[in-house]
Protein backbone atom coordinates (compact mmCIF):
# COMPACT_ATOMS: atom_id res chain seq x y z
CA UNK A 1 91.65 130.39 172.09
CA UNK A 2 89.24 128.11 170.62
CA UNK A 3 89.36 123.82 171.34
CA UNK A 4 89.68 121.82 168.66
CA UNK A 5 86.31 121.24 167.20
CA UNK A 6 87.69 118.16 164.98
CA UNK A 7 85.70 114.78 164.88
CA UNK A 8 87.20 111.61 166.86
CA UNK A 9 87.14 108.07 165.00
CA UNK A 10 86.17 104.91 166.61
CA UNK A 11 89.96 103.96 168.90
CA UNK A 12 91.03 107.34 169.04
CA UNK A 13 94.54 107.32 169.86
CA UNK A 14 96.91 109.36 172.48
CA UNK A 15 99.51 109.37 175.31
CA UNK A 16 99.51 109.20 178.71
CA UNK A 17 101.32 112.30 178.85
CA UNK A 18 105.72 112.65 178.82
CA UNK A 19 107.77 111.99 175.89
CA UNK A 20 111.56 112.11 175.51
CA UNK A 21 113.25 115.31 175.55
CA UNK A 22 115.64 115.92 172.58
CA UNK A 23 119.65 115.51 173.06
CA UNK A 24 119.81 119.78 173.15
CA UNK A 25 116.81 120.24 175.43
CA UNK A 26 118.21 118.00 178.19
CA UNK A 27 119.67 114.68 179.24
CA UNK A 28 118.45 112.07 177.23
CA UNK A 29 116.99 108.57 178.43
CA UNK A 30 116.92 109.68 181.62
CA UNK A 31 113.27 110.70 183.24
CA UNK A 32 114.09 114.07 184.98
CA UNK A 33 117.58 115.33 183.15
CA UNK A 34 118.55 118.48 183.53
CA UNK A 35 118.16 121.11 181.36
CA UNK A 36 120.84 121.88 179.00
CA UNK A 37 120.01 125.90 178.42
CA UNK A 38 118.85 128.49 180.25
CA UNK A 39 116.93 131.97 180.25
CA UNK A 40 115.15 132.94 177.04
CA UNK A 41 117.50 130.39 175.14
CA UNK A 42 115.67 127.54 177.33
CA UNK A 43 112.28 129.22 176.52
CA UNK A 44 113.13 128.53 173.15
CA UNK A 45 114.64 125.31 172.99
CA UNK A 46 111.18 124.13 174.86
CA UNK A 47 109.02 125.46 172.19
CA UNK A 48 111.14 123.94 169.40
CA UNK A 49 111.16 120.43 171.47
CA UNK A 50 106.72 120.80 171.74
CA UNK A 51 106.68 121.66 167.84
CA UNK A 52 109.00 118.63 167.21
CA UNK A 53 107.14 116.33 169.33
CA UNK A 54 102.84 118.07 167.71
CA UNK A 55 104.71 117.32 164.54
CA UNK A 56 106.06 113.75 165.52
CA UNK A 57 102.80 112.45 166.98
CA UNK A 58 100.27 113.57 163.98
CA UNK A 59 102.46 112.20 161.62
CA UNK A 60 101.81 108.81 163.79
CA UNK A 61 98.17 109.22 163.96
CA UNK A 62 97.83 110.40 167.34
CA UNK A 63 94.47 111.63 167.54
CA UNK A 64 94.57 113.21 170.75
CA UNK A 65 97.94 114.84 171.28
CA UNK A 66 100.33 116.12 173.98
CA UNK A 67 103.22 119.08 173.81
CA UNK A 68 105.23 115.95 175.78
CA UNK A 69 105.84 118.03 179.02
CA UNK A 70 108.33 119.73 177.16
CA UNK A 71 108.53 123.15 179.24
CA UNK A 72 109.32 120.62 182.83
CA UNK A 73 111.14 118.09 184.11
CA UNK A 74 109.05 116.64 186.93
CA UNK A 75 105.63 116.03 186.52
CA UNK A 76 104.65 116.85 189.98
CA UNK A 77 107.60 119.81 190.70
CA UNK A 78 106.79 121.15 187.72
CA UNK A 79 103.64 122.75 188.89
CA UNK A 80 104.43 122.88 192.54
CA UNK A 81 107.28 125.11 191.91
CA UNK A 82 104.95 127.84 191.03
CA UNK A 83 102.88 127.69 194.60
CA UNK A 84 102.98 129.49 197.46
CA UNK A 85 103.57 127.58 201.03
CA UNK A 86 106.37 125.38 199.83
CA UNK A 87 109.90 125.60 200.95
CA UNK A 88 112.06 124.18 198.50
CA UNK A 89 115.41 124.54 200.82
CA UNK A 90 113.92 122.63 203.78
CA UNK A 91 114.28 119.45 202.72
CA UNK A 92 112.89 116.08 204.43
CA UNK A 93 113.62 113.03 203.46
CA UNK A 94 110.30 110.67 203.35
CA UNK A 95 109.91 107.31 201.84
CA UNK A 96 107.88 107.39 198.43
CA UNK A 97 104.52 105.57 197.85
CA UNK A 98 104.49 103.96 201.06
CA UNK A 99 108.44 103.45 201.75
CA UNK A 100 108.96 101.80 198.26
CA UNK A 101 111.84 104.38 198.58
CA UNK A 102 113.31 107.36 200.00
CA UNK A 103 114.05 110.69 199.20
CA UNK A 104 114.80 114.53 200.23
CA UNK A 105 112.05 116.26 199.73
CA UNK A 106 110.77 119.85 199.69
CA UNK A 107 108.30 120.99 202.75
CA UNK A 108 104.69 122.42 203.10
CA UNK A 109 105.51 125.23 205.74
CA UNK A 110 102.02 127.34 205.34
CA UNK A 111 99.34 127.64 203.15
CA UNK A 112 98.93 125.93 199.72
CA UNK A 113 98.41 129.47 197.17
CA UNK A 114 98.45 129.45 193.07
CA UNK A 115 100.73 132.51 192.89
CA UNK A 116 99.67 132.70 189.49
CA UNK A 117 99.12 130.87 185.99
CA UNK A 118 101.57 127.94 185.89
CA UNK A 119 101.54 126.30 182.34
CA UNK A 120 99.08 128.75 180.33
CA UNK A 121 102.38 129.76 177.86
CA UNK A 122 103.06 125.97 177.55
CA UNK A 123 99.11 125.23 176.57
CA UNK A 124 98.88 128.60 174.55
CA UNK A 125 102.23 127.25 172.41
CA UNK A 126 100.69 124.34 171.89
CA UNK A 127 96.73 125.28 170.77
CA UNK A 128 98.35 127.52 168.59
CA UNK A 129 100.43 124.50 167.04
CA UNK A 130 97.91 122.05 166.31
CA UNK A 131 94.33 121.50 164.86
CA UNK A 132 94.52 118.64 166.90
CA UNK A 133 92.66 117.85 170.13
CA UNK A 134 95.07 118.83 173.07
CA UNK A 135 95.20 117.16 176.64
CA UNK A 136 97.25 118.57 179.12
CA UNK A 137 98.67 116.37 182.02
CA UNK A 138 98.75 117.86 186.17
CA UNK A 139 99.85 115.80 188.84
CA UNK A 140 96.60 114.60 191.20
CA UNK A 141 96.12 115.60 194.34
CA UNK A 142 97.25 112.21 196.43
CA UNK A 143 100.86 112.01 194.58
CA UNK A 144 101.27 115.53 195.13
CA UNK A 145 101.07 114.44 198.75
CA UNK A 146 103.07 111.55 198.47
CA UNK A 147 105.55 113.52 196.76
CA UNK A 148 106.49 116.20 199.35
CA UNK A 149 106.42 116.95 203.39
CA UNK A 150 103.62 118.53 205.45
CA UNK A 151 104.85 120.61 208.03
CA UNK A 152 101.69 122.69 207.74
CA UNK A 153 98.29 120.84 207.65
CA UNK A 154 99.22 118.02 209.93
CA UNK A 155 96.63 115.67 208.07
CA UNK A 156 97.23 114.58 204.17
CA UNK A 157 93.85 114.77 203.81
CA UNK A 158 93.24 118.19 204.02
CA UNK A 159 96.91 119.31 202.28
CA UNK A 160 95.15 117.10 199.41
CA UNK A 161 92.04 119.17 199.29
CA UNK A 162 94.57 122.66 199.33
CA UNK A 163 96.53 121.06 196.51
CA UNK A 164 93.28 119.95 194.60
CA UNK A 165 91.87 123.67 195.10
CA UNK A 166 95.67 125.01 192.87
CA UNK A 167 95.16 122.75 191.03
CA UNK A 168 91.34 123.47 189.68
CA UNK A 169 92.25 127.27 189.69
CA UNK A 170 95.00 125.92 186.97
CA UNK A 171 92.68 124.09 185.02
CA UNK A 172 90.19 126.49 184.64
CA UNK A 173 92.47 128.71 183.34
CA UNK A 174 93.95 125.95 180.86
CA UNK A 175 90.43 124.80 179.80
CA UNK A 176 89.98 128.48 178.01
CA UNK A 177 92.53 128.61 176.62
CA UNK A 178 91.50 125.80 174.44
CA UNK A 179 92.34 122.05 176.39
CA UNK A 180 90.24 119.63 175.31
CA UNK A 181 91.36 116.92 178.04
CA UNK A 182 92.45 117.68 181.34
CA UNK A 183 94.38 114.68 182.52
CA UNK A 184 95.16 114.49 186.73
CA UNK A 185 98.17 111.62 186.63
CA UNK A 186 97.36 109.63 190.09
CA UNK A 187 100.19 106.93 190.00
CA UNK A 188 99.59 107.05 194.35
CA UNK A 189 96.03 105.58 193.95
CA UNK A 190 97.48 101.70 193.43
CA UNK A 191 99.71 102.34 196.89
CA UNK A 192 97.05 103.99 199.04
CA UNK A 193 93.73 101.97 198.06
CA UNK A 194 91.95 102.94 201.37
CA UNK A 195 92.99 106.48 201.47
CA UNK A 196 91.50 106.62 197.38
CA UNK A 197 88.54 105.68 199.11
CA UNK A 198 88.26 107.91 201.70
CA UNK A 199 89.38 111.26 200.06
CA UNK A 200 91.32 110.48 197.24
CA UNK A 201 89.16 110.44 194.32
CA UNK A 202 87.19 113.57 196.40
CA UNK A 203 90.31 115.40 195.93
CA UNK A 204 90.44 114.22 192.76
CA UNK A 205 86.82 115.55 191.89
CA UNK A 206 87.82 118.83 193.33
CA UNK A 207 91.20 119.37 191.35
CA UNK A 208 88.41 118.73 187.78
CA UNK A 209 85.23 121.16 189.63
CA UNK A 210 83.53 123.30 187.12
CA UNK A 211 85.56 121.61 184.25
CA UNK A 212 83.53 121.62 180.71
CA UNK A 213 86.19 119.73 179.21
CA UNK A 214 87.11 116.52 179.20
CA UNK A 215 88.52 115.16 182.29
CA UNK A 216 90.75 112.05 182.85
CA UNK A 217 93.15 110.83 185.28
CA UNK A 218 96.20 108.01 184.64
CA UNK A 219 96.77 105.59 186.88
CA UNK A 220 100.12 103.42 187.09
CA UNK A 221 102.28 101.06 188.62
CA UNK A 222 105.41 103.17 187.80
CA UNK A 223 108.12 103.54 185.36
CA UNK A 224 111.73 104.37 184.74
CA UNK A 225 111.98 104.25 188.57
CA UNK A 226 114.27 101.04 189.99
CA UNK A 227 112.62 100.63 193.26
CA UNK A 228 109.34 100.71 191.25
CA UNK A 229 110.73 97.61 189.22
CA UNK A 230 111.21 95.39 191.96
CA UNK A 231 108.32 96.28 193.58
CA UNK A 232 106.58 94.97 190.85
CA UNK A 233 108.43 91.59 190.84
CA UNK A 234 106.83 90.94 194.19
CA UNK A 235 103.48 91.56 193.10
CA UNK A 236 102.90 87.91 191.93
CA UNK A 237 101.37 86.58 188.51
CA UNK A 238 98.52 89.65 188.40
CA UNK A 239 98.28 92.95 189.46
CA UNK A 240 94.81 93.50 190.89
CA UNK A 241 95.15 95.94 192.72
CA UNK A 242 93.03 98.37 190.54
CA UNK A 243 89.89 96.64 191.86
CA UNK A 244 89.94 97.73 194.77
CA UNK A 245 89.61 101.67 193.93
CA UNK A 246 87.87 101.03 190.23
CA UNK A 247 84.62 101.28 191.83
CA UNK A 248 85.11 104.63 193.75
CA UNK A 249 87.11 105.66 190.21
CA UNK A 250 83.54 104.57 188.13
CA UNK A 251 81.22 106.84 190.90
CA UNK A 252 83.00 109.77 190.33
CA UNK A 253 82.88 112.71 188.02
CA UNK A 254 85.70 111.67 186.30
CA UNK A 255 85.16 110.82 182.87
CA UNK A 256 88.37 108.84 181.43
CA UNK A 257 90.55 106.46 183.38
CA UNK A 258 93.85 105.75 181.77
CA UNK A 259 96.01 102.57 182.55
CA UNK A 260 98.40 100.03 181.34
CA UNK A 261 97.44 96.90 179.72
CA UNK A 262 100.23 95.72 177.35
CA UNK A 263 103.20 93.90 179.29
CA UNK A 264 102.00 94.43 182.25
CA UNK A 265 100.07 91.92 184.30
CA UNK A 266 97.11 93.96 184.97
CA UNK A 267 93.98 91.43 184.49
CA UNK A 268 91.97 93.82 181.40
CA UNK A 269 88.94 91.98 182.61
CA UNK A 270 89.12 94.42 185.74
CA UNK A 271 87.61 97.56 183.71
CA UNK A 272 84.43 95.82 183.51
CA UNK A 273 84.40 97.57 187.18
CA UNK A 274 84.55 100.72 185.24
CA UNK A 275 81.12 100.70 183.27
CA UNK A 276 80.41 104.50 183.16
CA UNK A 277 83.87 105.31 182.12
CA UNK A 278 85.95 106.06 178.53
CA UNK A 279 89.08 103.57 179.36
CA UNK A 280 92.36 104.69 177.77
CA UNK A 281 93.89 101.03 176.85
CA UNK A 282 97.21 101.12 177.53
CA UNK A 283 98.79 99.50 174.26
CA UNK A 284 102.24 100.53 174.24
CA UNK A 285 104.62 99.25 176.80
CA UNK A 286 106.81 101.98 178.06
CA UNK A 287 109.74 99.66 180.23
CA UNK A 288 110.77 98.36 176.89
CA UNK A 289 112.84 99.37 173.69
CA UNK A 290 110.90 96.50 171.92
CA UNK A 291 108.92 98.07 169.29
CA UNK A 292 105.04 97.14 168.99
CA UNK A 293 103.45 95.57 165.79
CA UNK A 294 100.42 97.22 164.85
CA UNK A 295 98.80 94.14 164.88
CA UNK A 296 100.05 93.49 168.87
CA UNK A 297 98.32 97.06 169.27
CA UNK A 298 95.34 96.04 167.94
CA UNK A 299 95.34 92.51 170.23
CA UNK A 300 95.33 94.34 173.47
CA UNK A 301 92.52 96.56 172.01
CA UNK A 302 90.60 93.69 171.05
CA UNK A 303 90.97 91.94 174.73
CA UNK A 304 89.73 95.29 175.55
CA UNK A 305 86.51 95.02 174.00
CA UNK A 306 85.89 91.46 175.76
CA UNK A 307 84.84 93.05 178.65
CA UNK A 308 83.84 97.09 177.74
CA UNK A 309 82.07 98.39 174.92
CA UNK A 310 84.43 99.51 171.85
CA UNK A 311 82.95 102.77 171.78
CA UNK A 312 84.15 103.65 175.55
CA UNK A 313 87.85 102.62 174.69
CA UNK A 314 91.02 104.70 173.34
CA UNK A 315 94.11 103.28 172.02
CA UNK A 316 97.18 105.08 174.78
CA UNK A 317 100.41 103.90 176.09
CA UNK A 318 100.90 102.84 179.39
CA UNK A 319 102.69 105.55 180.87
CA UNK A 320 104.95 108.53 179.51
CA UNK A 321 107.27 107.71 176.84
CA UNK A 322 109.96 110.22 178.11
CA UNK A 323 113.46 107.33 179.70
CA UNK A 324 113.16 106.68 176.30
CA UNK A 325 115.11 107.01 173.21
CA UNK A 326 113.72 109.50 170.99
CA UNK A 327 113.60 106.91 168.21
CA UNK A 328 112.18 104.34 169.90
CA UNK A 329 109.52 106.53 171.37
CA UNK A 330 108.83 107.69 167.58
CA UNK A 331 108.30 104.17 166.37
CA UNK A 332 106.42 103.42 169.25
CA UNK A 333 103.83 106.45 168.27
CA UNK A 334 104.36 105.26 164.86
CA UNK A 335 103.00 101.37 165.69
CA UNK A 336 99.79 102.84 167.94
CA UNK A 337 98.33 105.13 165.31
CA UNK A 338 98.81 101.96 162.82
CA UNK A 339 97.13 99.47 165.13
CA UNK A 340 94.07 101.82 165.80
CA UNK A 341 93.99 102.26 161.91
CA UNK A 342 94.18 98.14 161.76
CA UNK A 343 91.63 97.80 163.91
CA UNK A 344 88.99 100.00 162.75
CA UNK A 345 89.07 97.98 159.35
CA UNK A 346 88.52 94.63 161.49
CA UNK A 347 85.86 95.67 164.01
């Protein structure tokens, strides 16, 4: 299948990946509900929920767009559940980006193998929907890591690099089938700055290897997750820890580095340390129900270009859309297409 060979305008808009799964598909406004279906009746439901959702988001002027992570419910487990190595009924319980909390998790018992094509029916659904340019999210190498227990490799390093090697087998296969952005979500790089530094963004570089298409990877504080709430609270009147890692980000291969801006107290003067890189803007704040103006859209954008040139930036939300209520979500999409559109007749 062919990419999309359609033209981008000057704030080209997208997402940073998840939106909300409708009442029949699974548990609404709630980030990993379960499934509500199952067997070919599931198979279905999923492709109606991506059509809704293709539909939904270029009716909103969403220039890049997303099939929502429809066809999963984790973002990380739902391509690790398709590798070898992995016992999923040995479960350890391990505290989650560096003890913020705990969980049972599955285990890493032997090597790290890509049994096979993971979400090629999920990206071949979507090309086929949409004339649009498609990005498709993976989880990153380092929160893959931080997401389940080695009892194999010994060092997270080197589990990393076995994860990162899946994980560019997978987007290979995606790119030609017609991706035009391959997006590696990396919300572990903000907890871990000295590990980024060290092998993180190498892993990183190794997950995108050979890639032709665009390649990106979202970075976050975290959402929808309590403990990740009151972390934040702690964090003090700005967030800087992005400038630590933003100049190991900028060196590598990497072309696009997506983060939150809008409601968040992440300084937007720190992507000046990102020079050489397409910045996704986050414009859309995703721990609210609060609906954006267009015009509030177009404000963050414009602080934006105060310290990186317009060209280089993309209008985005801050993180996936998916605790959300569909409507709100919809309105959301609704207000970033219209500030983009705002904005290109100011700038």
């Amino acid at each position: 299948m062919s990419k999309s060979t359609s033209s981008l305008p000057l704030f080209p808009t997208t997402v940073a990946g998840s939106l909300p799964k409708p009442a029949w598909l699974a548990e609404p406004e709630k980030l990993w509900g379960a499934w509500k279906a199952s067997g070919d009746e599931l198979r279905q439901l999923k492709e109606d929920a991506a059509l809704l959702w293709l539909k939904i988001e270029e009716d909103a002027g969403i220039d890049i767009v997303t099939e929502g992570e429809q066809f999963r419910i984790h973002f990380v487990h739902g391509f690790m559940e398709q590798l070898g190595g992995i016992d999923w009924l040995k479960k350890t319980k391990m505290g989650i980006r560096d003890n913020r909390y705990v969980v049972d998790v599955p285990t890493v018992t032997g090597p790290i193998t890509r049994k096979g094509s993971v979400h090629s029916h999920d990206v071949r659904f979507a090309r086929a929907h949409t004339k649009k340019k498609l990005k498709f999210t993976l989880p990153g190498p380092m929160t893959i890591c931080d997401t389940i227990a080695d009892a194999h490799y010994g060092k997270r390093a080197d589990m990393a690099m076995a994860f990162a090697q899946a994980l560019n087998q997978e987007a290979r296969e995606l790119e030609a089938l017609g991706v035009d952005v391959i997006q590696f979500d990396e919300p572990a790089f903000n907890v871990f700055m000295k590990d980024v530094k060290e092998w993180g963004v190498a892993a990183l570089e190794v997950a995108a290897a050979g890639l032709k298409c665009t390649t990106a990877v979202h970075i976050c504080y975290g959402y929808g997750i309590e403990a990740n709430t009151k972390w934040k609270e702690t964090l003090g009147s700005q967030w800087r820890q992005y400038e630590e890692i933003f100049p190991a980000l900028n060196a590598s291969k990497i072309q696009q580095v997506s983060l939150e801006c809008q409601g968040s107290k992440v300084p937007i003067s720190l992507i000046e340390h990102l020079k050489d890189k397409t910045i996704l803007v986050g414009a859309i704040d995703v721990a609210t129900k609060s609906i954006e103006t267009p015009e509030a859209v177009a404000a963050v954008m414009r602080e934006a270009m105060k310290h990186a040139d317009k060209e280089r930036l993309q209008c985005c939300t801050n993180c996936g859309l998916a605790p959300l209520p569909r409507s709100i979500a919809v309105a959301k999409l609704q207000a970033l297409g219209a500030g983009a559109t705002l904005l290109r007749k100011t700038v």
